[in-house]
PDB file of N, CA and C in Angstrom:
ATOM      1  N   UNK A   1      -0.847   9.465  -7.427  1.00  0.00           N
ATOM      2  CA  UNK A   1      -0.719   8.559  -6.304  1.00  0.00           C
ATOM      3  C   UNK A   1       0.278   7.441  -6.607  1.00  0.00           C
ATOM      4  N   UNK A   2       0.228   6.928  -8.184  1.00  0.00           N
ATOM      5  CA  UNK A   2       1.440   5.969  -8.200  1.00  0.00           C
ATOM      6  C   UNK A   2       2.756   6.586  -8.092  1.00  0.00           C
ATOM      7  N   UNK A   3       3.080   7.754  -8.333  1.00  0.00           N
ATOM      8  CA  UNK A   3       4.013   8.463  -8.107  1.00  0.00           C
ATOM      9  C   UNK A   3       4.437   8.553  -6.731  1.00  0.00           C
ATOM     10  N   UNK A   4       3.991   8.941  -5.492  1.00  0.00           N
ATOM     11  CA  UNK A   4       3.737   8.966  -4.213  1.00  0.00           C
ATOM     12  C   UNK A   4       4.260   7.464  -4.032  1.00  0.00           C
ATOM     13  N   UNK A   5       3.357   6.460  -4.419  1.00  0.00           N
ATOM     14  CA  UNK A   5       3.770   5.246  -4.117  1.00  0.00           C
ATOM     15  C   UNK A   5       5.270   4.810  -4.360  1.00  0.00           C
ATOM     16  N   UNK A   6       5.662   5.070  -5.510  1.00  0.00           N
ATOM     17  CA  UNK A   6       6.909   4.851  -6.025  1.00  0.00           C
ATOM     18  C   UNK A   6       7.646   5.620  -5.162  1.00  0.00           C
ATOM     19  N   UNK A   7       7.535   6.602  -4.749  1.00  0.00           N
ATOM     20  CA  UNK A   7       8.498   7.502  -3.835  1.00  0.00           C
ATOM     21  C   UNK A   7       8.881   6.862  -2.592  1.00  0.00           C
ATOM     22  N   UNK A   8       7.630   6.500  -1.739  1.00  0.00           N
ATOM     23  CA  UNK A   8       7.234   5.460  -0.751  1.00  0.00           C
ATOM     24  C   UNK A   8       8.426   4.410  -0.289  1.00  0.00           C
ATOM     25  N   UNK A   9       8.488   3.708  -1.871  1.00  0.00           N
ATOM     26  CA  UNK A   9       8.984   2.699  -1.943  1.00  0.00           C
ATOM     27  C   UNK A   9      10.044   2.830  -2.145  1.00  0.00           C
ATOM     28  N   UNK A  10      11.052   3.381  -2.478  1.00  0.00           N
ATOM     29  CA  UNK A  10      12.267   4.108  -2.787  1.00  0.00           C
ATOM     30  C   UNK A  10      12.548   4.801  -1.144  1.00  0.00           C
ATOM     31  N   UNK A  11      12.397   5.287  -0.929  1.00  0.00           N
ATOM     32  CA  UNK A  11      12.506   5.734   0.561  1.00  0.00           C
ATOM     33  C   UNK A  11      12.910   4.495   1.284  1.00  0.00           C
ATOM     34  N   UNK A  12      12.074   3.684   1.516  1.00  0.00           N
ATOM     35  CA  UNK A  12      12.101   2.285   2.216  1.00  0.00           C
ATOM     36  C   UNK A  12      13.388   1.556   2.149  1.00  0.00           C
ATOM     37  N   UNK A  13      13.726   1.531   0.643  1.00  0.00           N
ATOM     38  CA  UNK A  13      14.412   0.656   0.426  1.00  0.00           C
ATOM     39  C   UNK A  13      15.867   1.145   0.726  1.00  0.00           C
ATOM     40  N   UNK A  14      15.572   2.706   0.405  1.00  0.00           N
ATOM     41  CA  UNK A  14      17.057   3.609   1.041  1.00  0.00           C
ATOM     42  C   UNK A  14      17.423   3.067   2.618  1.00  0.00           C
ATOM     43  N   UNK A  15      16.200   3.018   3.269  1.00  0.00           N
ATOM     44  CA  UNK A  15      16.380   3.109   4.840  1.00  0.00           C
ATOM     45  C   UNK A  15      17.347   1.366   5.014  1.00  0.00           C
ATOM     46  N   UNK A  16      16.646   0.723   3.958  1.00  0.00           N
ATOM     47  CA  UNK A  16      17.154  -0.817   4.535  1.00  0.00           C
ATOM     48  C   UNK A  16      18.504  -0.876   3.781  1.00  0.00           C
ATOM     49  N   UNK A  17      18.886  -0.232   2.969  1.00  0.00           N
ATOM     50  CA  UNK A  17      20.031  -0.686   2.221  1.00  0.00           C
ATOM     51  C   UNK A  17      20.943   0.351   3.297  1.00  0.00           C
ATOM     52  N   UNK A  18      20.745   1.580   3.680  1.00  0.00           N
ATOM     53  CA  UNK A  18      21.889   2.427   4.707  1.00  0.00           C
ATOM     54  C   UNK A  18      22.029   1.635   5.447  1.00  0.00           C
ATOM     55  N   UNK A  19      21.286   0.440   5.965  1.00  0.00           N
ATOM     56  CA  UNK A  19      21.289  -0.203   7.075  1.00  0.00           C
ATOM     57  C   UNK A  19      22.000  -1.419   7.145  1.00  0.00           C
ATOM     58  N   UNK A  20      22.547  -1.611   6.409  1.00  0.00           N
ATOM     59  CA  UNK A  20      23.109  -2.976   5.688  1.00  0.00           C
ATOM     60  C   UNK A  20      22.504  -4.139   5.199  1.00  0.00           C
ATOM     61  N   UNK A  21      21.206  -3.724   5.352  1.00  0.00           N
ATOM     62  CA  UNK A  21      20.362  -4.451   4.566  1.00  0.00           C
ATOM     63  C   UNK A  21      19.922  -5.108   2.702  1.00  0.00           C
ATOM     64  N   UNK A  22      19.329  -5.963   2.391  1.00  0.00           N
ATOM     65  CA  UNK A  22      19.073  -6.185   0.790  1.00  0.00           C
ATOM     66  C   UNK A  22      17.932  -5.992   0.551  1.00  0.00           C
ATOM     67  N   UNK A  23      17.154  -4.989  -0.284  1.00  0.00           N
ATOM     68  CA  UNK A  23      16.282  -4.136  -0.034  1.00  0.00           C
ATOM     69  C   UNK A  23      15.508  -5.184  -1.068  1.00  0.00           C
ATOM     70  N   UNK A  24      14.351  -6.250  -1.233  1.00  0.00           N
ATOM     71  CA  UNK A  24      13.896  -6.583  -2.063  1.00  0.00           C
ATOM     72  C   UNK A  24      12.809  -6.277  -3.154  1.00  0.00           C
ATOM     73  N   UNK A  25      13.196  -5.694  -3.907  1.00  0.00           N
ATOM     74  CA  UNK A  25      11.989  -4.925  -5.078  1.00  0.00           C
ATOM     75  C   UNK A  25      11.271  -5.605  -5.710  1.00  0.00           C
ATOM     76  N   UNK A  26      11.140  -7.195  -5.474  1.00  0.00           N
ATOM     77  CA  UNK A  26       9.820  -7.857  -6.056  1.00  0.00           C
ATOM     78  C   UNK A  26       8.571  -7.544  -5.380  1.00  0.00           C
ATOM     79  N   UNK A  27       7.973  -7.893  -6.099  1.00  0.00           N
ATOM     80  CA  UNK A  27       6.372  -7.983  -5.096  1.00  0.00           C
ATOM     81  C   UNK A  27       6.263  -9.224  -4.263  1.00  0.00           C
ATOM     82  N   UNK A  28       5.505  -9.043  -3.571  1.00  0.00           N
ATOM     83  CA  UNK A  28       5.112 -10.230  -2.652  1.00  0.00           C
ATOM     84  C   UNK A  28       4.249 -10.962  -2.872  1.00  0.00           C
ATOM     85  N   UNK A  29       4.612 -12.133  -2.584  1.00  0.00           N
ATOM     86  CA  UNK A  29       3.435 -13.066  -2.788  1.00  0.00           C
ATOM     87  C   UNK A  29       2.212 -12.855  -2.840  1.00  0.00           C
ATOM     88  N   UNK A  30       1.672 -12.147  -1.452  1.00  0.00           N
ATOM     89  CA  UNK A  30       0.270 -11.803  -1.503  1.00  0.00           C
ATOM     90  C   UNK A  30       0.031 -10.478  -2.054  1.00  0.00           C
ATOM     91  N   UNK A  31       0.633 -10.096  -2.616  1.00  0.00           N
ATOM     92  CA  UNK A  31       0.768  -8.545  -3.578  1.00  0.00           C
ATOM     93  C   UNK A  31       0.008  -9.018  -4.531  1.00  0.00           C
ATOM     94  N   UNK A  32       1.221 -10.241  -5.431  1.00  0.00           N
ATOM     95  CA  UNK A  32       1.094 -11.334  -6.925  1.00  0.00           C
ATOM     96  C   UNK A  32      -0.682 -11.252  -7.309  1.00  0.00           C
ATOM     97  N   UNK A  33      -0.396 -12.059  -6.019  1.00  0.00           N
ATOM     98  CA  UNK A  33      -2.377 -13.269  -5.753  1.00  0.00           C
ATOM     99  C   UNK A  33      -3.198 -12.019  -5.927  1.00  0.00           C
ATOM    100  N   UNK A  34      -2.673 -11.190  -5.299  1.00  0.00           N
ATOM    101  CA  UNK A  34      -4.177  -9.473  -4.757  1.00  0.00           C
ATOM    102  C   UNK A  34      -4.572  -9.528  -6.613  1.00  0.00           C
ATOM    103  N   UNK A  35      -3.449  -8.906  -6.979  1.00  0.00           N
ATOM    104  CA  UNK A  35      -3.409  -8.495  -8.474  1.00  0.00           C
ATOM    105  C   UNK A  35      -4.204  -9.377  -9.646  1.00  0.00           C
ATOM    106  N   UNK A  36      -3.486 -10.585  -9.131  1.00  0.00           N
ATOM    107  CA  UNK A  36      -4.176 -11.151 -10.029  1.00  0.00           C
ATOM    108  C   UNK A  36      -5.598 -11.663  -9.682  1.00  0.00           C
ATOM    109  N   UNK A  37      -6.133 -11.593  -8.897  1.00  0.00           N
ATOM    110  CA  UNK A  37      -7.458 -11.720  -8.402  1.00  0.00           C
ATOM    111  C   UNK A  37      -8.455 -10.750  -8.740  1.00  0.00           C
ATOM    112  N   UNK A  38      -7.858  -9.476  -8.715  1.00  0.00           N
ATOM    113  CA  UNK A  38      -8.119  -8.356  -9.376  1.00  0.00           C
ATOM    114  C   UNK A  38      -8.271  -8.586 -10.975  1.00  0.00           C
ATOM    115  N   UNK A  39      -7.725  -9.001 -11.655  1.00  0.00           N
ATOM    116  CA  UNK A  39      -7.397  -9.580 -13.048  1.00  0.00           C
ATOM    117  C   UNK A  39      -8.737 -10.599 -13.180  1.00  0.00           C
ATOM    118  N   UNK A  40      -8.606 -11.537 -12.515  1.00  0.00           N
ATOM    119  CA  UNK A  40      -9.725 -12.511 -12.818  1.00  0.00           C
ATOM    120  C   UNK A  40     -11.000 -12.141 -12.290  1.00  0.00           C
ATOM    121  N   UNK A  41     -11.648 -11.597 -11.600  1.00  0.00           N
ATOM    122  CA  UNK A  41     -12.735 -10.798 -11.061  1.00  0.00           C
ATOM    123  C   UNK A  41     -12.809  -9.702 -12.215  1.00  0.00           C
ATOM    124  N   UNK A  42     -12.320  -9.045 -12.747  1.00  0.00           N
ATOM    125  CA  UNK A  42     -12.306  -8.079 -13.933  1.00  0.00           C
ATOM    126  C   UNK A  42     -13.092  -8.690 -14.915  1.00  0.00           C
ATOM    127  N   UNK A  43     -12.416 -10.207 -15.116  1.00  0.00           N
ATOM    128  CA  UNK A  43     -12.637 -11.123 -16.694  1.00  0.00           C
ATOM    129  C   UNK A  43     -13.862 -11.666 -16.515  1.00  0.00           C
ATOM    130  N   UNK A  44     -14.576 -11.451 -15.595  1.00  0.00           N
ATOM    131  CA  UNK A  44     -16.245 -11.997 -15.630  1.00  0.00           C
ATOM    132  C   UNK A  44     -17.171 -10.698 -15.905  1.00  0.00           C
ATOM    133  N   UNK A  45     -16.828  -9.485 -16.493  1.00  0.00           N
ATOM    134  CA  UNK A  45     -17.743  -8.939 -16.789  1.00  0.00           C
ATOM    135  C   UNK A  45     -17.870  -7.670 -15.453  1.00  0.00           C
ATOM    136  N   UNK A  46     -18.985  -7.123 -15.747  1.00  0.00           N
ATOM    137  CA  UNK A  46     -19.080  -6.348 -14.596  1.00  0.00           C
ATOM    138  C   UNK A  46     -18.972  -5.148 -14.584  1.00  0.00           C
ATOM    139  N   UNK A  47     -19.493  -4.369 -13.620  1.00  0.00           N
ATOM    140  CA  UNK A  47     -18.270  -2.696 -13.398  1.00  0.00           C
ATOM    141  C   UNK A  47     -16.963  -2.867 -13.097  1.00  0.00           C
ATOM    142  N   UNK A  48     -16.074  -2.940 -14.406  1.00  0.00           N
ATOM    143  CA  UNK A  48     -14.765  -3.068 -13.909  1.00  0.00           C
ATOM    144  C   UNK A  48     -14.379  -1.672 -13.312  1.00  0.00           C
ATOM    145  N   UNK A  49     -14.444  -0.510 -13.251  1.00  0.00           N
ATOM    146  CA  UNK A  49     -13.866   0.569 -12.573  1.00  0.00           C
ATOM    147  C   UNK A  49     -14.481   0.341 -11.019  1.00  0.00           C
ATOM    148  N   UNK A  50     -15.663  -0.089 -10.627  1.00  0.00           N
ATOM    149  CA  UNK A  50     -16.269  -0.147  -9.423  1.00  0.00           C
ATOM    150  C   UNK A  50     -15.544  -1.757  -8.857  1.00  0.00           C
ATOM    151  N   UNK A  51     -15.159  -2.585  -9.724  1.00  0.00           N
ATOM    152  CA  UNK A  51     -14.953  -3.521  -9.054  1.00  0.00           C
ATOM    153  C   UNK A  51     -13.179  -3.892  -8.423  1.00  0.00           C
ATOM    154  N   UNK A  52     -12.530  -2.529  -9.478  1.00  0.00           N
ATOM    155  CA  UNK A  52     -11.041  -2.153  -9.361  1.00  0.00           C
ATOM    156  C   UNK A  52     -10.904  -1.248  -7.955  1.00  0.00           C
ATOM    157  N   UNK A  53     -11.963  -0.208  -8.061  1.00  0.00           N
ATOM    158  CA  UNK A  53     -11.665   0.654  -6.773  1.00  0.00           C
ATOM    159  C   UNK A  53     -12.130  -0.197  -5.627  1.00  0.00           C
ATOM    160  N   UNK A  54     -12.950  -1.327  -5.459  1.00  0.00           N
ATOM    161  CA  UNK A  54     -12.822  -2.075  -4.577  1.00  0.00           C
ATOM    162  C   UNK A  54     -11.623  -2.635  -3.813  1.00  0.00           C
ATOM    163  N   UNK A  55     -10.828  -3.214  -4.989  1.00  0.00           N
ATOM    164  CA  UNK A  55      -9.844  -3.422  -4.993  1.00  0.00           C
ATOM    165  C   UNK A  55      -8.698  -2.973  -4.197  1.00  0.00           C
ATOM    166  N   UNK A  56      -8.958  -1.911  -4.726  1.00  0.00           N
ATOM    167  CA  UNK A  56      -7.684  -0.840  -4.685  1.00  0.00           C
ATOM    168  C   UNK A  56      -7.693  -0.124  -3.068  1.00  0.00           C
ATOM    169  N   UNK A  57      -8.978  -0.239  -2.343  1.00  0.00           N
ATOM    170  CA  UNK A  57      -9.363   0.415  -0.937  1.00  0.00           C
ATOM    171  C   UNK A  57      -8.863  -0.685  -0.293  1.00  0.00           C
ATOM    172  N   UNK A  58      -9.108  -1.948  -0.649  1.00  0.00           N
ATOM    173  CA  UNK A  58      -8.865  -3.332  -0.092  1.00  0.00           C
ATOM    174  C   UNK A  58      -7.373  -3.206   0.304  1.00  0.00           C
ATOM    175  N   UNK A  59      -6.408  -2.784  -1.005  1.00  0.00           N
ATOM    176  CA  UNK A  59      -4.582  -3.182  -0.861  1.00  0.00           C
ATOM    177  C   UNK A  59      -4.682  -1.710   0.115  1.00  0.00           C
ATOM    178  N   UNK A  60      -5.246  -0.947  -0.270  1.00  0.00           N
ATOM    179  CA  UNK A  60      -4.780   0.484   0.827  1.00  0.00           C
ATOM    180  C   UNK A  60      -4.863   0.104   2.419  1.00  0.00           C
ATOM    181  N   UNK A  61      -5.974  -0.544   2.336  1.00  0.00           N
ATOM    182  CA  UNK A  61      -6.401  -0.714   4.191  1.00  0.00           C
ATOM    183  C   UNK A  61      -5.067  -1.545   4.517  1.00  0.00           C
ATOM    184  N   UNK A  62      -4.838  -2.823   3.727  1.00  0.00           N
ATOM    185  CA  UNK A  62      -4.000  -3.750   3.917  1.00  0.00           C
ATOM    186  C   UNK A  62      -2.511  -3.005   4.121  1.00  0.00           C
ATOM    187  N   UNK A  63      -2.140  -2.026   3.702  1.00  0.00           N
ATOM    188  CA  UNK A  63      -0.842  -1.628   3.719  1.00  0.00           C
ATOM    189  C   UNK A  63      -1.197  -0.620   4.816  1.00  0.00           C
ATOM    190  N   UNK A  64      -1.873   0.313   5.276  1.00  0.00           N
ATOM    191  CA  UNK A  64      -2.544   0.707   6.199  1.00  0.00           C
ATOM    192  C   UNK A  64      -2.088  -0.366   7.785  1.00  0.00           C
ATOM    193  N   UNK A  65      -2.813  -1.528   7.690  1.00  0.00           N
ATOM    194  CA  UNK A  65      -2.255  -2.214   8.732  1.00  0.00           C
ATOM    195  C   UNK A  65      -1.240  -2.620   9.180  1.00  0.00           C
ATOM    196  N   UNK A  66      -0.393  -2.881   7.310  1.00  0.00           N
ATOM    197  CA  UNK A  66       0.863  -3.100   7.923  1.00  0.00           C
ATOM    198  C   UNK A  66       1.847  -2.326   8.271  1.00  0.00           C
ATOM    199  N   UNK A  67       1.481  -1.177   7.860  1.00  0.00           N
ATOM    200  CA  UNK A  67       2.192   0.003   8.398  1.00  0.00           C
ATOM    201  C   UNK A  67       2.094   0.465   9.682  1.00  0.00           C
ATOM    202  N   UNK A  68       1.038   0.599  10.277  1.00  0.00           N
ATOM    203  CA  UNK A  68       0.775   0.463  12.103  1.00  0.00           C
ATOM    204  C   UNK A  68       1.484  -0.969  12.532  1.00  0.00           C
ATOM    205  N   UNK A  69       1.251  -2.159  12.308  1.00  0.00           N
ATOM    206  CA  UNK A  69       1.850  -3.187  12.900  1.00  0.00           C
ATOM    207  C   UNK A  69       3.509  -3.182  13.076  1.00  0.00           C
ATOM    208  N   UNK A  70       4.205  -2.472  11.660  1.00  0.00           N
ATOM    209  CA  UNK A  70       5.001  -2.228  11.778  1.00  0.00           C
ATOM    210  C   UNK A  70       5.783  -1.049  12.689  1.00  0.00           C
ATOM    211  N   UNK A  71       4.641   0.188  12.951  1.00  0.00           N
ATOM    212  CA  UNK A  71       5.036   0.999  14.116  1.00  0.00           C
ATOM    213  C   UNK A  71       5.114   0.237  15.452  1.00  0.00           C
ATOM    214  N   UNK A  72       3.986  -0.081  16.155  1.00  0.00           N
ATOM    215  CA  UNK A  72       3.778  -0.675  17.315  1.00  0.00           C
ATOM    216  C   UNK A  72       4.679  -1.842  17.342  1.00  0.00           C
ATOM    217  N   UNK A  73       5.834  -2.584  16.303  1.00  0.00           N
ATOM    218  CA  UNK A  73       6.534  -3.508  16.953  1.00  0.00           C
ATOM    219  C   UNK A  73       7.416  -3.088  17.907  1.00  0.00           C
ATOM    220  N   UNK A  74       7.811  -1.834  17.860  1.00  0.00           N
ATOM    221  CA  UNK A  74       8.599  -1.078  18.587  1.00  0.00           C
ATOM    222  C   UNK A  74      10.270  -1.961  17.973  1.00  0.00           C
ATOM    223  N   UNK A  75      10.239  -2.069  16.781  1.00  0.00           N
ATOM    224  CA  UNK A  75      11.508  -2.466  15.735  1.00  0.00           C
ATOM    225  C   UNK A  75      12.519  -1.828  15.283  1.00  0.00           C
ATOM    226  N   UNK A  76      11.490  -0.522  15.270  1.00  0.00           N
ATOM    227  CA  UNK A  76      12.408   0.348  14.547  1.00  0.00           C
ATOM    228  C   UNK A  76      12.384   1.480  14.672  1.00  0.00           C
ATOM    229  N   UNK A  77      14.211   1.447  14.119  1.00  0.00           N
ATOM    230  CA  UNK A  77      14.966   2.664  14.470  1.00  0.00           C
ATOM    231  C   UNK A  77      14.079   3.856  14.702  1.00  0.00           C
ATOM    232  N   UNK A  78      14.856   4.723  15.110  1.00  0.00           N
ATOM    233  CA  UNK A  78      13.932   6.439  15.209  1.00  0.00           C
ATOM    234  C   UNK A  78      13.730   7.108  13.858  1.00  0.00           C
ATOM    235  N   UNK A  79      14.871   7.164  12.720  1.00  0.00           N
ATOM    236  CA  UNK A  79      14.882   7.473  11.660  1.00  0.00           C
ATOM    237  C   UNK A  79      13.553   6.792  10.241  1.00  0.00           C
ATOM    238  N   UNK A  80      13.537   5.435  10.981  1.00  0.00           N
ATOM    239  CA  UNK A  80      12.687   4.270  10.142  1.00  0.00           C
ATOM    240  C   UNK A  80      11.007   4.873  11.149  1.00  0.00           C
ATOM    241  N   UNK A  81      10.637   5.007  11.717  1.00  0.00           N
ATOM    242  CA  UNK A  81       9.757   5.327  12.982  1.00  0.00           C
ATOM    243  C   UNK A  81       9.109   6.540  12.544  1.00  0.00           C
ATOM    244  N   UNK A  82       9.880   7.807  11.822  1.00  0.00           N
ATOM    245  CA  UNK A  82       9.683   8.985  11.448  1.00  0.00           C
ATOM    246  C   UNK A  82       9.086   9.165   9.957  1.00  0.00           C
ATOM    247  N   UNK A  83       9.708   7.998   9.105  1.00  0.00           N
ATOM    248  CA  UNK A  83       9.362   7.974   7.939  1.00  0.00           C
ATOM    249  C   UNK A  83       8.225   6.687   7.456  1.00  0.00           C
ATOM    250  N   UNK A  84       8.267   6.025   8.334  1.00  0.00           N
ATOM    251  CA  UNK A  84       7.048   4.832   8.308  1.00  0.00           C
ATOM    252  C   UNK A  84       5.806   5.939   9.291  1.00  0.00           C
ATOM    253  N   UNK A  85       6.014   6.435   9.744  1.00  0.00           N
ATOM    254  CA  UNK A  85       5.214   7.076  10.502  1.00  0.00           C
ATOM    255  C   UNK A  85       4.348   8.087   9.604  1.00  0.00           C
ATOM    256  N   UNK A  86       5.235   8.947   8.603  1.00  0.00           N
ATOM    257  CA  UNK A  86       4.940  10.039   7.490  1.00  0.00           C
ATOM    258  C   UNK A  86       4.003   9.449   6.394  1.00  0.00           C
ATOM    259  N   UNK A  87       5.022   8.118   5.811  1.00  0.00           N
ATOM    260  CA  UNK A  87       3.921   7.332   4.638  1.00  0.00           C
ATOM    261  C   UNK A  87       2.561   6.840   5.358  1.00  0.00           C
ATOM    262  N   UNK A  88       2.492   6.901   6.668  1.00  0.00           N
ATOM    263  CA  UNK A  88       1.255   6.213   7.036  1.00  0.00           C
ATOM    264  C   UNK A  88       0.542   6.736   6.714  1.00  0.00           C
ATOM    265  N   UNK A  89       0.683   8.651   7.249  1.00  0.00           N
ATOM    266  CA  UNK A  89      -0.649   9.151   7.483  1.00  0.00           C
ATOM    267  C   UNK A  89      -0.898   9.949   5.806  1.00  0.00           C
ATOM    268  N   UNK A  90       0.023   9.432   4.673  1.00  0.00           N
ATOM    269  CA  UNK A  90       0.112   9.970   3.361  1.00  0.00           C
ATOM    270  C   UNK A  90      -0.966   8.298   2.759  1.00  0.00           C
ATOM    271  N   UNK A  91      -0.989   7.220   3.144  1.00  0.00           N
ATOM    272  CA  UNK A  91      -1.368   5.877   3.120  1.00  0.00           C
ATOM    273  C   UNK A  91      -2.993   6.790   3.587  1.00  0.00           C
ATOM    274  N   UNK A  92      -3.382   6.915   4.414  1.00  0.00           N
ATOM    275  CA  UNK A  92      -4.278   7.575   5.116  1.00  0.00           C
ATOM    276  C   UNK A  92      -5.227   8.007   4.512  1.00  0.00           C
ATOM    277  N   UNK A  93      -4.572   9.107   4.100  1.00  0.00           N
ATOM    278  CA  UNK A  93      -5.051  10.101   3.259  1.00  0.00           C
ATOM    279  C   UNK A  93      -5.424   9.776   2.036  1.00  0.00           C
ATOM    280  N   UNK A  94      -4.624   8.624   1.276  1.00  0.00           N
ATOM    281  CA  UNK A  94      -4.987   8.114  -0.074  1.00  0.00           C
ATOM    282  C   UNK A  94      -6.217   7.146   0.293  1.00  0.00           C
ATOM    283  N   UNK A  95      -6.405   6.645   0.782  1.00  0.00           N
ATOM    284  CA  UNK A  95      -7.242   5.601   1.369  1.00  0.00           C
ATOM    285  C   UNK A  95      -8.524   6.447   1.583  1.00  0.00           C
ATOM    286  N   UNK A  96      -8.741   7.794   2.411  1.00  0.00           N
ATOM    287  CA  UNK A  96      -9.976   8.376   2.478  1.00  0.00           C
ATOM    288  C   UNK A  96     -10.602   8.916   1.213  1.00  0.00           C
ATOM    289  N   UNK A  97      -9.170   9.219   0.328  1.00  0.00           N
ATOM    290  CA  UNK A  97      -9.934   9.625  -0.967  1.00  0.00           C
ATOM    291  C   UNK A  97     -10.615   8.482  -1.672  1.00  0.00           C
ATOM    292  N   UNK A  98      -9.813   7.465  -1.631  1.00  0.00           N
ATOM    293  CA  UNK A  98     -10.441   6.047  -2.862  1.00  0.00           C
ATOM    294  C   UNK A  98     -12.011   5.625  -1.672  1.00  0.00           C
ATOM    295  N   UNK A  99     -11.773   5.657  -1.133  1.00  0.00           N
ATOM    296  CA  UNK A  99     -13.281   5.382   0.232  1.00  0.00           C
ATOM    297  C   UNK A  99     -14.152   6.428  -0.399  1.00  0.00           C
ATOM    298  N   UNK A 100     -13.852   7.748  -0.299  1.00  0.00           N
ATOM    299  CA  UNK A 100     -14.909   9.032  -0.658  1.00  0.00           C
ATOM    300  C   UNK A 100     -15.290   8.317  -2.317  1.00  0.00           C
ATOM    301  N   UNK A 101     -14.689   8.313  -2.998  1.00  0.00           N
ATOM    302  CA  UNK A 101     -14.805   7.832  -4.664  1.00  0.00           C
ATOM    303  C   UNK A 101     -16.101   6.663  -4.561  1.00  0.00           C
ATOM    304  N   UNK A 102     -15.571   5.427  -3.874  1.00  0.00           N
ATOM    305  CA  UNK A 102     -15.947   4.327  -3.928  1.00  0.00           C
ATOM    306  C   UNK A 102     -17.865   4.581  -3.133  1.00  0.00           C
ATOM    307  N   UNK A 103     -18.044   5.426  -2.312  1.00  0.00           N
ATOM    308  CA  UNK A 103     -19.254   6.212  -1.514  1.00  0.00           C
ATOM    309  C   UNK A 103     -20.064   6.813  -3.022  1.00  0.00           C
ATOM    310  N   UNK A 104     -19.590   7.374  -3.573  1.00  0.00           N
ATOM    311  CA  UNK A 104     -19.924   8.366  -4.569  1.00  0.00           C
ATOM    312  C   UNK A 104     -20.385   7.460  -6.042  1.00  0.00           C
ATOM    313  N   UNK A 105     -19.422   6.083  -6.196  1.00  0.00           N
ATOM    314  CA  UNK A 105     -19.721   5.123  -7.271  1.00  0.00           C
ATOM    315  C   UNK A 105     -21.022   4.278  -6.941  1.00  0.00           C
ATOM    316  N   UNK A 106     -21.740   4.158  -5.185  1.00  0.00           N
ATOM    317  CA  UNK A 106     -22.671   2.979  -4.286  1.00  0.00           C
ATOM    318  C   UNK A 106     -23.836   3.466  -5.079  1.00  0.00           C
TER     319      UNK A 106
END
C-alpha cells in the first residue's frame, strides 16, 4: 500500500507539473501534526499496533474526503477528473481493508 501511495503521488504531481504547475513534495502541515500525534499517543504506552491502525483509518477517511471535495469542485480538468477519480476508489478500497483489520483487532 505504501507503494500504491507513492505511485498516487507521483501521478499527481505529473498532472500539476504538465500543467505548468510546481508540484510540492513536502508534507503538509496537517500531514506533520497527524504524524506526529501519532508519535506522541504511541509514547504513552498502550496497543501501539491498535492505536496506529486507528490512526492510519483516520488519514485514509481524511484523504478520502479530500479526494471527493476535490471531484465535486468541478476544478478539474477531464484528464485530472479521471485519475483523481481512479485513486479514489483505490483510497476506497485501502480504507475498507484497514476498517476490516481494525473490526477484527475490537
Amino acid at each position: 500500500m505504501v507503494r500504491e501511495s507513492q505511485t498516487m503521488k507521483s501521478e499527481l504531481m505529473g498532472l500539476i507539473t504538465e500543467r505548468g504547475g510546481n508540484a510540492d513534495d513536502s508534507s503538509t502541515t496537517a500531514g506533520a501534526l497527524h504524524r506526529t500525534w501519532i508519535d506522541i499517543k504511541n509514547s504513552f504506552g498502550g496497543d501501539h499496533a491498535e492505536s496506529t491502525l486507528e490512526n492510519v483509518v483516520f488519514g485514509e477517511k481524511a484523504a478520502i474526503d479530500s479526494y471527493q471535495d476535490a471531484l465535486e469542485s468541478g476544478d478539474l480538468c477531464p484528464q485530472s477528473t479521471i485519475v483523481i477519480a481512479d485513486q479514489l476508489i483505490k483510497l476506497k478500497a485501502s480504507y475498507e481493508k484497514f476498517k476490516s483489520i481494525e473490526k477484527t483487532t475490537e
